[in-house]
PDB file of N, CA and C in Angstrom:
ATOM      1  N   UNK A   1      10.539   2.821   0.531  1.00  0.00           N
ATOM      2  CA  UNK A   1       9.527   1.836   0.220  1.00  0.00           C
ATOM      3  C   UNK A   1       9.783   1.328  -1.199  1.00  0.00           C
ATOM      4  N   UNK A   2       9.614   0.075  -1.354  1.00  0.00           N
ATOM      5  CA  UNK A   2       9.644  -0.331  -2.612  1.00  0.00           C
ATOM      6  C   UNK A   2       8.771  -0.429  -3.498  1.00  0.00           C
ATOM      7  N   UNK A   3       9.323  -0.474  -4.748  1.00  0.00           N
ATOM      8  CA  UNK A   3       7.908  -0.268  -5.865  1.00  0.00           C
ATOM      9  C   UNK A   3       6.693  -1.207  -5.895  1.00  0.00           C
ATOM     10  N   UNK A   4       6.756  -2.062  -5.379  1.00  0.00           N
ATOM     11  CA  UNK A   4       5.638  -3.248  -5.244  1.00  0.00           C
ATOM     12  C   UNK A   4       5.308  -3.003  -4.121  1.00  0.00           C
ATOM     13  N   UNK A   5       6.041  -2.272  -3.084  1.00  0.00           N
ATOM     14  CA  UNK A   5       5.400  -1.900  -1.932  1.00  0.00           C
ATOM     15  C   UNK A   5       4.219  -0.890  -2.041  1.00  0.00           C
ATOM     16  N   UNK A   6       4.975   0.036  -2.970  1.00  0.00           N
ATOM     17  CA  UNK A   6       3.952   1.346  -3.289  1.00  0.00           C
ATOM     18  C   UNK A   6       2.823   0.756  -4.111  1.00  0.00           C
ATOM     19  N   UNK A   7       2.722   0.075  -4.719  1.00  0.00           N
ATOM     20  CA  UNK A   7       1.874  -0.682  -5.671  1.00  0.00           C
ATOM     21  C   UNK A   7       0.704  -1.061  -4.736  1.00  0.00           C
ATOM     22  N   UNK A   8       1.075  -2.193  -3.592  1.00  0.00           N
ATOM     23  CA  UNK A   8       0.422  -2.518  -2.857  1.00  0.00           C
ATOM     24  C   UNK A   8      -0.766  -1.543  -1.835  1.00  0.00           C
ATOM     25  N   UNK A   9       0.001  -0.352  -1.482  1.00  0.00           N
ATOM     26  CA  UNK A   9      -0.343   0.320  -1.718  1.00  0.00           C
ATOM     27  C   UNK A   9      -1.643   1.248  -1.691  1.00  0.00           C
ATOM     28  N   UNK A  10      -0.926   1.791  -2.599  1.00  0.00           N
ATOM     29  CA  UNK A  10      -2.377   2.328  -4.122  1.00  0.00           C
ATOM     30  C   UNK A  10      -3.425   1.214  -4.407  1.00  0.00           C
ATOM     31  N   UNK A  11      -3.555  -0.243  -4.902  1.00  0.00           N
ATOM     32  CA  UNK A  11      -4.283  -0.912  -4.943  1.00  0.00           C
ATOM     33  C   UNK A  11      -5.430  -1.070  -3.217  1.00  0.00           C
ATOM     34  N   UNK A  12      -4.592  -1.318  -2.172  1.00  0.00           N
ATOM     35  CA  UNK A  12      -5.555  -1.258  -1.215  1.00  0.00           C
ATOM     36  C   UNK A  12      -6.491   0.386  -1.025  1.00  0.00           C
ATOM     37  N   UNK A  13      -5.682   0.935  -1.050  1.00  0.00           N
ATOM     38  CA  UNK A  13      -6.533   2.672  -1.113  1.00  0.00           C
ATOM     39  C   UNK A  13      -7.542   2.556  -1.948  1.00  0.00           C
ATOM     40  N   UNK A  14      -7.270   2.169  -3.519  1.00  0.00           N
ATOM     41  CA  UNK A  14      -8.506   2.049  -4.556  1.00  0.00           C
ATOM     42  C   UNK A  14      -9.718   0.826  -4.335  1.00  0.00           C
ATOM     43  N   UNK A  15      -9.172  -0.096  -3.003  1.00  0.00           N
ATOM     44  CA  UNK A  15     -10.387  -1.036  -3.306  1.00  0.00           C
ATOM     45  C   UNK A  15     -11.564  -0.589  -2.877  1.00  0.00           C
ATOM     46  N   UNK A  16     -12.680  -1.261  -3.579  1.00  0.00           N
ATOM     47  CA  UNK A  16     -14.199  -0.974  -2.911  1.00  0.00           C
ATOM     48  C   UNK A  16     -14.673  -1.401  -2.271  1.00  0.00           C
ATOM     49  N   UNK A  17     -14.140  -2.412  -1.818  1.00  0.00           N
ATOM     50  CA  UNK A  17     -14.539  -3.093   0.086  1.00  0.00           C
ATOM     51  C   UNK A  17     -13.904  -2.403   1.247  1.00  0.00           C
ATOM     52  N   UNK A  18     -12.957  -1.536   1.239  1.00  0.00           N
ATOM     53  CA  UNK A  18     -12.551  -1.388   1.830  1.00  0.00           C
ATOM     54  C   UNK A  18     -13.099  -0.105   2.931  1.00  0.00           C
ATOM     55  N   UNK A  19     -13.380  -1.476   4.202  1.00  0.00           N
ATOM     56  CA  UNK A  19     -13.925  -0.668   5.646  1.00  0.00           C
ATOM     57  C   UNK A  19     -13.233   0.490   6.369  1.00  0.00           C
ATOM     58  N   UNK A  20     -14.176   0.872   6.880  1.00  0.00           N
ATOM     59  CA  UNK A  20     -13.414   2.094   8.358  1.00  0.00           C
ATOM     60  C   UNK A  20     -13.698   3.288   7.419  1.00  0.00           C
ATOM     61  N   UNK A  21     -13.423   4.250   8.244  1.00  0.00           N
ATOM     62  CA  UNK A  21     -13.378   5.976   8.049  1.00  0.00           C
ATOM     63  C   UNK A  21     -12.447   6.592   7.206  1.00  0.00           C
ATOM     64  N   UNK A  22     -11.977   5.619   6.467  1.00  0.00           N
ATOM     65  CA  UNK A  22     -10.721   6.746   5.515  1.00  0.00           C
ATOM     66  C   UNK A  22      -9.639   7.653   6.702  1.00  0.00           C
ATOM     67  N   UNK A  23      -9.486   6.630   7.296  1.00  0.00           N
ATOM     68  CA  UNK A  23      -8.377   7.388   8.228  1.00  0.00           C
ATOM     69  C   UNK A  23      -8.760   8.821   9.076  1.00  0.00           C
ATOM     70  N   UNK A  24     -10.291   8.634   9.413  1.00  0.00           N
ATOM     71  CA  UNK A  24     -10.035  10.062  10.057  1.00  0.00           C
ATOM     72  C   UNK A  24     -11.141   9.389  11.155  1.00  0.00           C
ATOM     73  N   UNK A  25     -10.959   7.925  11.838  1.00  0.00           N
ATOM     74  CA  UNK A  25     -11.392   7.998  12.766  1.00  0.00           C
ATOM     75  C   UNK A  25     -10.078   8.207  14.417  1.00  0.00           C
ATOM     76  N   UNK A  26     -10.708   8.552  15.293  1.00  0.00           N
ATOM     77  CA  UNK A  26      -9.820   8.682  16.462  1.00  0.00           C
ATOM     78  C   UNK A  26      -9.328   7.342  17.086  1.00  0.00           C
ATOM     79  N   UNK A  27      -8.003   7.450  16.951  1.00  0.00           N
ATOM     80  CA  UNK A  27      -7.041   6.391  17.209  1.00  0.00           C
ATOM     81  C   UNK A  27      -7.740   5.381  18.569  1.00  0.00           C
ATOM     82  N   UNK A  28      -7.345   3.941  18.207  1.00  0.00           N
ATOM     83  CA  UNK A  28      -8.436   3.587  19.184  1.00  0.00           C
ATOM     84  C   UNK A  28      -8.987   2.677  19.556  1.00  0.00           C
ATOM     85  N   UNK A  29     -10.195   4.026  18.551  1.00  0.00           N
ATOM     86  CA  UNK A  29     -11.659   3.495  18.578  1.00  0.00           C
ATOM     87  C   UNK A  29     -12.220   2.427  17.857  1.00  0.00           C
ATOM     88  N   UNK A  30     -11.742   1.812  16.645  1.00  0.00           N
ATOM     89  CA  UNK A  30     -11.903   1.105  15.936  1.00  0.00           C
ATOM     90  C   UNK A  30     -10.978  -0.013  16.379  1.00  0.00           C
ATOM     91  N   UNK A  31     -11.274  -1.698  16.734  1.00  0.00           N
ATOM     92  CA  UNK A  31     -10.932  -2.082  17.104  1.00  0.00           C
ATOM     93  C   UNK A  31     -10.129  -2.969  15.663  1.00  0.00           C
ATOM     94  N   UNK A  32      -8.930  -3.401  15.480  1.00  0.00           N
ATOM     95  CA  UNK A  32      -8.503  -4.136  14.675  1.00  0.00           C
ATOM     96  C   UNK A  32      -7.945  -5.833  15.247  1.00  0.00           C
ATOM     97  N   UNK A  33      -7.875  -6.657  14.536  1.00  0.00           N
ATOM     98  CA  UNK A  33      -7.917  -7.699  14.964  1.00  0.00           C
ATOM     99  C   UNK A  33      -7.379  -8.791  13.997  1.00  0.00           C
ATOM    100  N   UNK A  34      -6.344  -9.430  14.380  1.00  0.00           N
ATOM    101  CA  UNK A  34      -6.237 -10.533  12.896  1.00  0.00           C
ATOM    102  C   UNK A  34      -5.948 -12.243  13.750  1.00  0.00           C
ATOM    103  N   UNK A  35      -6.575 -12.912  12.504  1.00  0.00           N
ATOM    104  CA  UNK A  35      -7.217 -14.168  12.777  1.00  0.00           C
ATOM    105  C   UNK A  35      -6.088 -15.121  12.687  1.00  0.00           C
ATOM    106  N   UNK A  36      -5.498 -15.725  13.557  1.00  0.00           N
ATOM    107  CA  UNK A  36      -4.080 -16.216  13.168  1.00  0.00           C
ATOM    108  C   UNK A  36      -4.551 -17.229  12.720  1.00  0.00           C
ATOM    109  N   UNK A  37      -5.856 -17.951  12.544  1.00  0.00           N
ATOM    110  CA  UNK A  37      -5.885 -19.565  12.061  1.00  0.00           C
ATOM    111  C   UNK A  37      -5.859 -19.182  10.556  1.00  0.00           C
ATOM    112  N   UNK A  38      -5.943 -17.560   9.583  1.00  0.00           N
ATOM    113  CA  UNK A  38      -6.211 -17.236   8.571  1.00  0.00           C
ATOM    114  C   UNK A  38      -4.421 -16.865   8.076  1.00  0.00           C
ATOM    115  N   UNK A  39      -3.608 -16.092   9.383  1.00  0.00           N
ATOM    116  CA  UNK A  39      -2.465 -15.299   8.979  1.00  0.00           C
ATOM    117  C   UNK A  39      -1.584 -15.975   8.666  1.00  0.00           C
ATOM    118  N   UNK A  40      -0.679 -15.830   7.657  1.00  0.00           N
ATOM    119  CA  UNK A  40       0.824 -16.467   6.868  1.00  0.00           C
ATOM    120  C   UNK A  40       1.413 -15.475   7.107  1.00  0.00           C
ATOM    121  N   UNK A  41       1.406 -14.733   8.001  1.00  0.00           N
ATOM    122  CA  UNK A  41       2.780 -13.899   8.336  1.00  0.00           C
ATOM    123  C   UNK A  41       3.304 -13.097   6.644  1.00  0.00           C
ATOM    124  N   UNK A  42       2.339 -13.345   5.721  1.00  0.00           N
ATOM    125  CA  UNK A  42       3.484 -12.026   4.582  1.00  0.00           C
ATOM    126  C   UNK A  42       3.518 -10.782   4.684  1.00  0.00           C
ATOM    127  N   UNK A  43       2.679 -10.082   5.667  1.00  0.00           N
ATOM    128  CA  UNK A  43       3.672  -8.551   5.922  1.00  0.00           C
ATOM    129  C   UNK A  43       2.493  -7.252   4.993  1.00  0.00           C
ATOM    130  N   UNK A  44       1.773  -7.858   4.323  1.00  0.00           N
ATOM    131  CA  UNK A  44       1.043  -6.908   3.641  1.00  0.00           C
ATOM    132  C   UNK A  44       0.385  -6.021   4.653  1.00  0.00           C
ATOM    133  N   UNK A  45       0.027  -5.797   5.602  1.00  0.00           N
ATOM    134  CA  UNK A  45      -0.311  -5.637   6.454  1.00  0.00           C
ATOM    135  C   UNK A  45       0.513  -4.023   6.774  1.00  0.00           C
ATOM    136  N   UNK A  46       1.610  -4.768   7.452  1.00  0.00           N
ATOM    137  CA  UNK A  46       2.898  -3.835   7.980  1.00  0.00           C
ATOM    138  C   UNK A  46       3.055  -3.153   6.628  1.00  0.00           C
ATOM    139  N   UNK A  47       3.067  -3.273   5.559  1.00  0.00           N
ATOM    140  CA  UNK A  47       3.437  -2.472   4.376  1.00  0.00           C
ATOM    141  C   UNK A  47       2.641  -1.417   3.806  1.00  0.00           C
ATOM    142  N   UNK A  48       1.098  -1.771   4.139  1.00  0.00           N
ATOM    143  CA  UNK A  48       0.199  -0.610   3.879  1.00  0.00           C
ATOM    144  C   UNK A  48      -0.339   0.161   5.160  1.00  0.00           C
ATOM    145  N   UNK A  49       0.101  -0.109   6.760  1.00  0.00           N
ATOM    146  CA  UNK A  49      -0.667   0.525   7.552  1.00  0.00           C
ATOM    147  C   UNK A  49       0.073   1.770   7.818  1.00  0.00           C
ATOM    148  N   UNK A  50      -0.341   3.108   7.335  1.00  0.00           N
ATOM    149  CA  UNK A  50       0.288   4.597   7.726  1.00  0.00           C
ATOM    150  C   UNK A  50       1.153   5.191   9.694  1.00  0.00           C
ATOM    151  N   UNK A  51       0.019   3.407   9.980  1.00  0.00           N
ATOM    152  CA  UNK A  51       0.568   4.413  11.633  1.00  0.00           C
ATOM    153  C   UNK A  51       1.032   3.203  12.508  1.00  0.00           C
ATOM    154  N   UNK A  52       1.586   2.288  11.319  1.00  0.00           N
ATOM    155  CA  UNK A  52       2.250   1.377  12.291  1.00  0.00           C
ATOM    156  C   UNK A  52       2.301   0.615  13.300  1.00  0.00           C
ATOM    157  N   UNK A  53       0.493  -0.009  13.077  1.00  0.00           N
ATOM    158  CA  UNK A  53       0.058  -0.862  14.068  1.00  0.00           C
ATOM    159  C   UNK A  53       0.634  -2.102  14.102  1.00  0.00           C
ATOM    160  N   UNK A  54       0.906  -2.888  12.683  1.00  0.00           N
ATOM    161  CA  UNK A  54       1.115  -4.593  12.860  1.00  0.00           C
ATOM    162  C   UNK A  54       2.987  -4.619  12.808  1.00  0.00           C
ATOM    163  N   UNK A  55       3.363  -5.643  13.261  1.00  0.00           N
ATOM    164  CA  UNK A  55       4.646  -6.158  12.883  1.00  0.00           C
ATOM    165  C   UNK A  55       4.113  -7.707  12.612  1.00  0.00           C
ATOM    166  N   UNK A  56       5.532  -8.381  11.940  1.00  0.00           N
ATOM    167  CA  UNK A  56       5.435 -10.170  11.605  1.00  0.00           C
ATOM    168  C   UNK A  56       6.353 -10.384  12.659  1.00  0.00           C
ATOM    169  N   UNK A  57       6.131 -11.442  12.991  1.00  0.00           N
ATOM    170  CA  UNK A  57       7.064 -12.637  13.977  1.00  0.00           C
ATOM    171  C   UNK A  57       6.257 -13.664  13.962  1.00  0.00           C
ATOM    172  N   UNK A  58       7.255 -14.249  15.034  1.00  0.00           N
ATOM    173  CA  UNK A  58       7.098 -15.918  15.325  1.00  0.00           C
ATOM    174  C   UNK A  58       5.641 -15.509  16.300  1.00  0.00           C
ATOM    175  N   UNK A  59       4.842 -16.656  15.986  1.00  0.00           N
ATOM    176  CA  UNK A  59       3.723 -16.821  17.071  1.00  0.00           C
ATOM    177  C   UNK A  59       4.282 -17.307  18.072  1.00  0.00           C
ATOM    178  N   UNK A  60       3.237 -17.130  18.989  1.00  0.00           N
ATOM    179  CA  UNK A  60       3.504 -17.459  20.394  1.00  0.00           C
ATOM    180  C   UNK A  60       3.436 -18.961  20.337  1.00  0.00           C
ATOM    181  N   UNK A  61       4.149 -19.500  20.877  1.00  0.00           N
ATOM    182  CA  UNK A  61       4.353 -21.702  21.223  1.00  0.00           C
ATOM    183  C   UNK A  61       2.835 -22.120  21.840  1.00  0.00           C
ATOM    184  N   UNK A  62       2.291 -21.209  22.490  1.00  0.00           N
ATOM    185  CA  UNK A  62       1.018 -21.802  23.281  1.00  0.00           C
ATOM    186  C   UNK A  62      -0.133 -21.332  22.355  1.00  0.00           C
ATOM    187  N   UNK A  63      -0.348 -20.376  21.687  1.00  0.00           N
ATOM    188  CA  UNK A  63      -1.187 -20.225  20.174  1.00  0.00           C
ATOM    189  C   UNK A  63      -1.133 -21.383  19.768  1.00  0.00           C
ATOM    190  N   UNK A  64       0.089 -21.359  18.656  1.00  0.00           N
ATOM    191  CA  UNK A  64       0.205 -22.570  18.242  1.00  0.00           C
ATOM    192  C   UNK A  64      -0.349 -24.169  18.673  1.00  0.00           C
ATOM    193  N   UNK A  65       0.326 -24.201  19.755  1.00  0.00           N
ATOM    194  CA  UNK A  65      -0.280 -25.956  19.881  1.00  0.00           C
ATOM    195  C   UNK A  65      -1.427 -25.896  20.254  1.00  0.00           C
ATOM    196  N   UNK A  66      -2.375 -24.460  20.572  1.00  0.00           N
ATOM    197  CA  UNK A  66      -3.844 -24.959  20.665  1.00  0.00           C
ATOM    198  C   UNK A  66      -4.544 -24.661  19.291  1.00  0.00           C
ATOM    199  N   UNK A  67      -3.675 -24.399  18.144  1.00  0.00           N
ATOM    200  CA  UNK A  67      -4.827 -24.724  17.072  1.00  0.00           C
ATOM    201  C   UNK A  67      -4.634 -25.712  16.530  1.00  0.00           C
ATOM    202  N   UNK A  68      -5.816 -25.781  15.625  1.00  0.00           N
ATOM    203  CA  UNK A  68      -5.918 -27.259  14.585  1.00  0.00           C
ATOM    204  C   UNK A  68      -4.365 -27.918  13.788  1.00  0.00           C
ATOM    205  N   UNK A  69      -4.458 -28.776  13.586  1.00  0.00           N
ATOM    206  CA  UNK A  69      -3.644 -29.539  12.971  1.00  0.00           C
ATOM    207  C   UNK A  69      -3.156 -28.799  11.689  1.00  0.00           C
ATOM    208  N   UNK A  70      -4.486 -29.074  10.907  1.00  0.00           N
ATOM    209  CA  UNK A  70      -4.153 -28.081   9.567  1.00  0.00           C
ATOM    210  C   UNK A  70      -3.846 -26.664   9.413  1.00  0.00           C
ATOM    211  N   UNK A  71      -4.168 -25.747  10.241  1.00  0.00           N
ATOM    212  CA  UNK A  71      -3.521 -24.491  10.638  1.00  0.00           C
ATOM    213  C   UNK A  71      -2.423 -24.609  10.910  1.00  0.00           C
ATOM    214  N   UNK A  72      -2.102 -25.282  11.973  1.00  0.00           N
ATOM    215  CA  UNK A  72      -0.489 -25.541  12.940  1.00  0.00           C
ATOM    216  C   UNK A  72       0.410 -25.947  11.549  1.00  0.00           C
ATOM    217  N   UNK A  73      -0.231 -27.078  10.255  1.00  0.00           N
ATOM    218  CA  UNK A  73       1.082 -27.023   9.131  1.00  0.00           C
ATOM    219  C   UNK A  73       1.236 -26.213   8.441  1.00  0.00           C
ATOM    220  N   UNK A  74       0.340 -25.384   8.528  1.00  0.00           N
ATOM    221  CA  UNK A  74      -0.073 -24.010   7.083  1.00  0.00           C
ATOM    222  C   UNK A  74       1.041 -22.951   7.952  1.00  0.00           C
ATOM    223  N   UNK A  75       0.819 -22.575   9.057  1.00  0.00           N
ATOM    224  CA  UNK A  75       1.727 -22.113   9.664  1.00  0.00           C
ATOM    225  C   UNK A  75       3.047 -22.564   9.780  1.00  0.00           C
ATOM    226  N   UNK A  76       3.403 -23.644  10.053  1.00  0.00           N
ATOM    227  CA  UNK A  76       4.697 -23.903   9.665  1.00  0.00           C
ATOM    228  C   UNK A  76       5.599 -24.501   8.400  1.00  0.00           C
ATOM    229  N   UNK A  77       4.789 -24.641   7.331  1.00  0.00           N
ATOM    230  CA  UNK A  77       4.974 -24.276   6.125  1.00  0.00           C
ATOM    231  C   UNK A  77       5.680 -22.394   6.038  1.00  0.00           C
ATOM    232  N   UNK A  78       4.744 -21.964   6.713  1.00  0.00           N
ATOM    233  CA  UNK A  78       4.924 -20.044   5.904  1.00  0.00           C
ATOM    234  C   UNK A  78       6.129 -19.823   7.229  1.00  0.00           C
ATOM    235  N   UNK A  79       6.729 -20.375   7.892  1.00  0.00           N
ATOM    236  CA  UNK A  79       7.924 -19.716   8.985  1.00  0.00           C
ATOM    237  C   UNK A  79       7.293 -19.549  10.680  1.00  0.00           C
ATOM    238  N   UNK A  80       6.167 -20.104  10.767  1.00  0.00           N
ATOM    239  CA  UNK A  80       5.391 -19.849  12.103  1.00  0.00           C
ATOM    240  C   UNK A  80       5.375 -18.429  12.455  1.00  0.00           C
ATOM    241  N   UNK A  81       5.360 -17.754  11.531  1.00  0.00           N
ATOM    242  CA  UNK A  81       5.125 -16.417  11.832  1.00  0.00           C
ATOM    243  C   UNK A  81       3.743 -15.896  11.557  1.00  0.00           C
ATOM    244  N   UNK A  82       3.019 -14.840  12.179  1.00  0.00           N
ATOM    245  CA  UNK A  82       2.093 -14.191  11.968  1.00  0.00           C
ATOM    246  C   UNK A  82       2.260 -12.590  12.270  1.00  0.00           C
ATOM    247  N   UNK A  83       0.935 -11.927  12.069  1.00  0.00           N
ATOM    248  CA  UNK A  83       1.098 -10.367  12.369  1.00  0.00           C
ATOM    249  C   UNK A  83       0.728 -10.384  14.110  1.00  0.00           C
ATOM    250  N   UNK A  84       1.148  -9.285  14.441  1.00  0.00           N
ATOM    251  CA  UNK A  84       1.118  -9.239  15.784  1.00  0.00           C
ATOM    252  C   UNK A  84       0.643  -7.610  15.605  1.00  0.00           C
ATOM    253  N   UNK A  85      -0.334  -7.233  16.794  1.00  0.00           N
ATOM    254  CA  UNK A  85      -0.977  -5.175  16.677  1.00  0.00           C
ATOM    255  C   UNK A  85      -0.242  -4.865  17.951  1.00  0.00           C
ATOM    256  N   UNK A  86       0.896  -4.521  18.549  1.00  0.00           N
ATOM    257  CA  UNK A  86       1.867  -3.963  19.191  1.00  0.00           C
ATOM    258  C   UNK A  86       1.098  -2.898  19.620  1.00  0.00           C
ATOM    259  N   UNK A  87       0.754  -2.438  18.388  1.00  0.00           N
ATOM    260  CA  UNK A  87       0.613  -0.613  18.389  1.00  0.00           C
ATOM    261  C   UNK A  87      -1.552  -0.335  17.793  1.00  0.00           C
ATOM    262  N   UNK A  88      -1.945  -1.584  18.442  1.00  0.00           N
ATOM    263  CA  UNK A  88      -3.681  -1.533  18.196  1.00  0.00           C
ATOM    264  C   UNK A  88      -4.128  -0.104  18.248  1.00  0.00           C
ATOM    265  N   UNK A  89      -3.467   0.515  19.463  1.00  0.00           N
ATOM    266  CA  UNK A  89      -3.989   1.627  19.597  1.00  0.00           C
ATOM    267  C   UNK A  89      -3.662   2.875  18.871  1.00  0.00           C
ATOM    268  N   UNK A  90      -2.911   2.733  18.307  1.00  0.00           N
ATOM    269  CA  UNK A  90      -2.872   3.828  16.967  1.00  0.00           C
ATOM    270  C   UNK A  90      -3.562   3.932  15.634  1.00  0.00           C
ATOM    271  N   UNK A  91      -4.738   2.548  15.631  1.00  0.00           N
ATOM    272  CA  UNK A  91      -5.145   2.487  14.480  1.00  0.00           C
ATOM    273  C   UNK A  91      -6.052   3.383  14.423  1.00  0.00           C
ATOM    274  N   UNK A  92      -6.819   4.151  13.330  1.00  0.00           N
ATOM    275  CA  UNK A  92      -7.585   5.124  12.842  1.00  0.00           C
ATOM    276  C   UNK A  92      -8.638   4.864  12.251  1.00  0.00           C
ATOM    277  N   UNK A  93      -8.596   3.227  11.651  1.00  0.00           N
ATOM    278  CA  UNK A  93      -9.577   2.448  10.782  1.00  0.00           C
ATOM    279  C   UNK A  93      -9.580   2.825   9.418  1.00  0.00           C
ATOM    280  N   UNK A  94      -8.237   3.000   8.697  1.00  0.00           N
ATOM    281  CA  UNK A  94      -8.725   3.190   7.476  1.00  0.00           C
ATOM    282  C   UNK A  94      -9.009   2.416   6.468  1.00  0.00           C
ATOM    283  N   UNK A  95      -8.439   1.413   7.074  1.00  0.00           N
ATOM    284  CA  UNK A  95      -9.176  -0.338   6.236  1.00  0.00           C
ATOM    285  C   UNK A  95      -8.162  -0.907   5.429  1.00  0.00           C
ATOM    286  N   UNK A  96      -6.576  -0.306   4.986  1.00  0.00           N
ATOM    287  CA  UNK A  96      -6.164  -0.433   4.088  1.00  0.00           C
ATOM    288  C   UNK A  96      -5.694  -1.703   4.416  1.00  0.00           C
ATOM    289  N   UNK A  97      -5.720  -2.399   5.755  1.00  0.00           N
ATOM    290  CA  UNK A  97      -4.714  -3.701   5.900  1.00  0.00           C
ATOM    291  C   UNK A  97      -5.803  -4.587   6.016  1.00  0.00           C
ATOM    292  N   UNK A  98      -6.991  -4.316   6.100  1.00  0.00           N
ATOM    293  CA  UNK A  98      -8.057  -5.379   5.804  1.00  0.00           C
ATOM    294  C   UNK A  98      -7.756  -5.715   4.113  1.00  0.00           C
ATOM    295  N   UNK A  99      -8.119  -4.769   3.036  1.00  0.00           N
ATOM    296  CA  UNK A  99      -8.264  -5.087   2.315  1.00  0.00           C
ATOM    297  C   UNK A  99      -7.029  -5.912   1.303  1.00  0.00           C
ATOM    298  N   UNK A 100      -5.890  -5.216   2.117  1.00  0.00           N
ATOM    299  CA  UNK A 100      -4.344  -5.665   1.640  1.00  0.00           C
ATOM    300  C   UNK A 100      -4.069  -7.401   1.815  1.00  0.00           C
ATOM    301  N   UNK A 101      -4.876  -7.330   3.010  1.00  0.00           N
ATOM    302  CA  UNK A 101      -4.341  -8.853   3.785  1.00  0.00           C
ATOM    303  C   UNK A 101      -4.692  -9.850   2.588  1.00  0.00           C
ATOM    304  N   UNK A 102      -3.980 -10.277   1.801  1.00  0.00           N
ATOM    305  CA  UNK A 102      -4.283 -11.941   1.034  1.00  0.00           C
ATOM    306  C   UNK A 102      -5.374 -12.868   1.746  1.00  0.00           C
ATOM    307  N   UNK A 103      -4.849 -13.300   2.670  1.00  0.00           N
ATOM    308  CA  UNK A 103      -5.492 -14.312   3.684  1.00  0.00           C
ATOM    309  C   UNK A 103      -6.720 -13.845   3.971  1.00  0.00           C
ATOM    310  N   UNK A 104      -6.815 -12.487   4.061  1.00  0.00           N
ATOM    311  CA  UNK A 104      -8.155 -11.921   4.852  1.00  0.00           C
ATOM    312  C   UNK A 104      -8.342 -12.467   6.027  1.00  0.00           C
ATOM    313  N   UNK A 105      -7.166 -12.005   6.951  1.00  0.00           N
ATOM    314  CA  UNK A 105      -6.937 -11.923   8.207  1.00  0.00           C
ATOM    315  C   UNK A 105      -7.025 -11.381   8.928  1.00  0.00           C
ATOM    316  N   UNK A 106      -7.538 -10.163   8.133  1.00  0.00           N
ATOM    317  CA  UNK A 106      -7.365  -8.952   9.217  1.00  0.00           C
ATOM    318  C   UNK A 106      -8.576  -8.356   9.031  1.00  0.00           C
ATOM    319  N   UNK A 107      -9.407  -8.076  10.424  1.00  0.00           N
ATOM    320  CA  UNK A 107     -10.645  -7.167  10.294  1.00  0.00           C
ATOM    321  C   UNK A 107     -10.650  -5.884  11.422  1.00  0.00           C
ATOM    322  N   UNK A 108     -11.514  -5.144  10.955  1.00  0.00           N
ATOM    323  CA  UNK A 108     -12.270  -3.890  11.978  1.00  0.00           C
ATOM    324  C   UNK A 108     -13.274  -3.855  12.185  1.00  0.00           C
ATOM    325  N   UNK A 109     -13.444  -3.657  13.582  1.00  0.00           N
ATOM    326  CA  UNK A 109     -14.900  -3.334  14.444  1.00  0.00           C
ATOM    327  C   UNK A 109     -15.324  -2.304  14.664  1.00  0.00           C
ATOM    328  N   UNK A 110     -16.053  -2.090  14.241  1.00  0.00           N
ATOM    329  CA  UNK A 110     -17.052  -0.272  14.788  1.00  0.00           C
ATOM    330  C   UNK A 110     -17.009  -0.459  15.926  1.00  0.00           C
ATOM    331  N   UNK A 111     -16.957   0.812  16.458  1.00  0.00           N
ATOM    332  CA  UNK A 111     -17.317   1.145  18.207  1.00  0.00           C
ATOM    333  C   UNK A 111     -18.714   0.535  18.355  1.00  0.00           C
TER     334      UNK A 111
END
């Protein structure tokens, strides 16, 4: 991991917004979710989550042409990429990729 990675980090662990159980809820249960009309695909996400829920890629072609105009250039400005939860079900809720996300793209739902 790199040093701005680790940075990133430590700063999401220390924030004080930051939702969910401190990692000791059961994988799951906490539903995570990110807002692609919000996501630029930078990865903060994938860099602070311990259990490897999000990856970046290309959005899907049919996402895309059903959102707004101004989303659809903001997105293809940043590479038409966004986060994708592959692995939703491993999340624990410890909040760190809510609070990491720039965009604030990314949220959790209580059971």
């Amino acid at each position: 991991m790199r040093e701005s990675d680790v940075e990133k980090v430590r700063r999401a662990s220390a924030h004080p917004d930051r939702p969910g159980e401190v990692c000791r809820a059961d994988a799951g249960v906490w539903k995570v979710a990110v807002d692609v009309h919000r996501c630029e695909g930078k990865g903060d996400c994938v860099v602070v989550c311990p259990y490897q829920v999000f990856e970046v890629g290309p959005i899907d072609e049919g996402v895309y042409a059903s959102l707004p105009m101004l989303t659809r250039l903001k997105l293809w400005v940043h590479g038409k990429k966004t986060a994708h939860l592959p692995r939703a079900d491993a999340c624990k809720a410890c909040g760190l990729c809510v609070v990491a996300c720039p965009e604030g793209a990314v949220s959790l739902s209580a059971p």
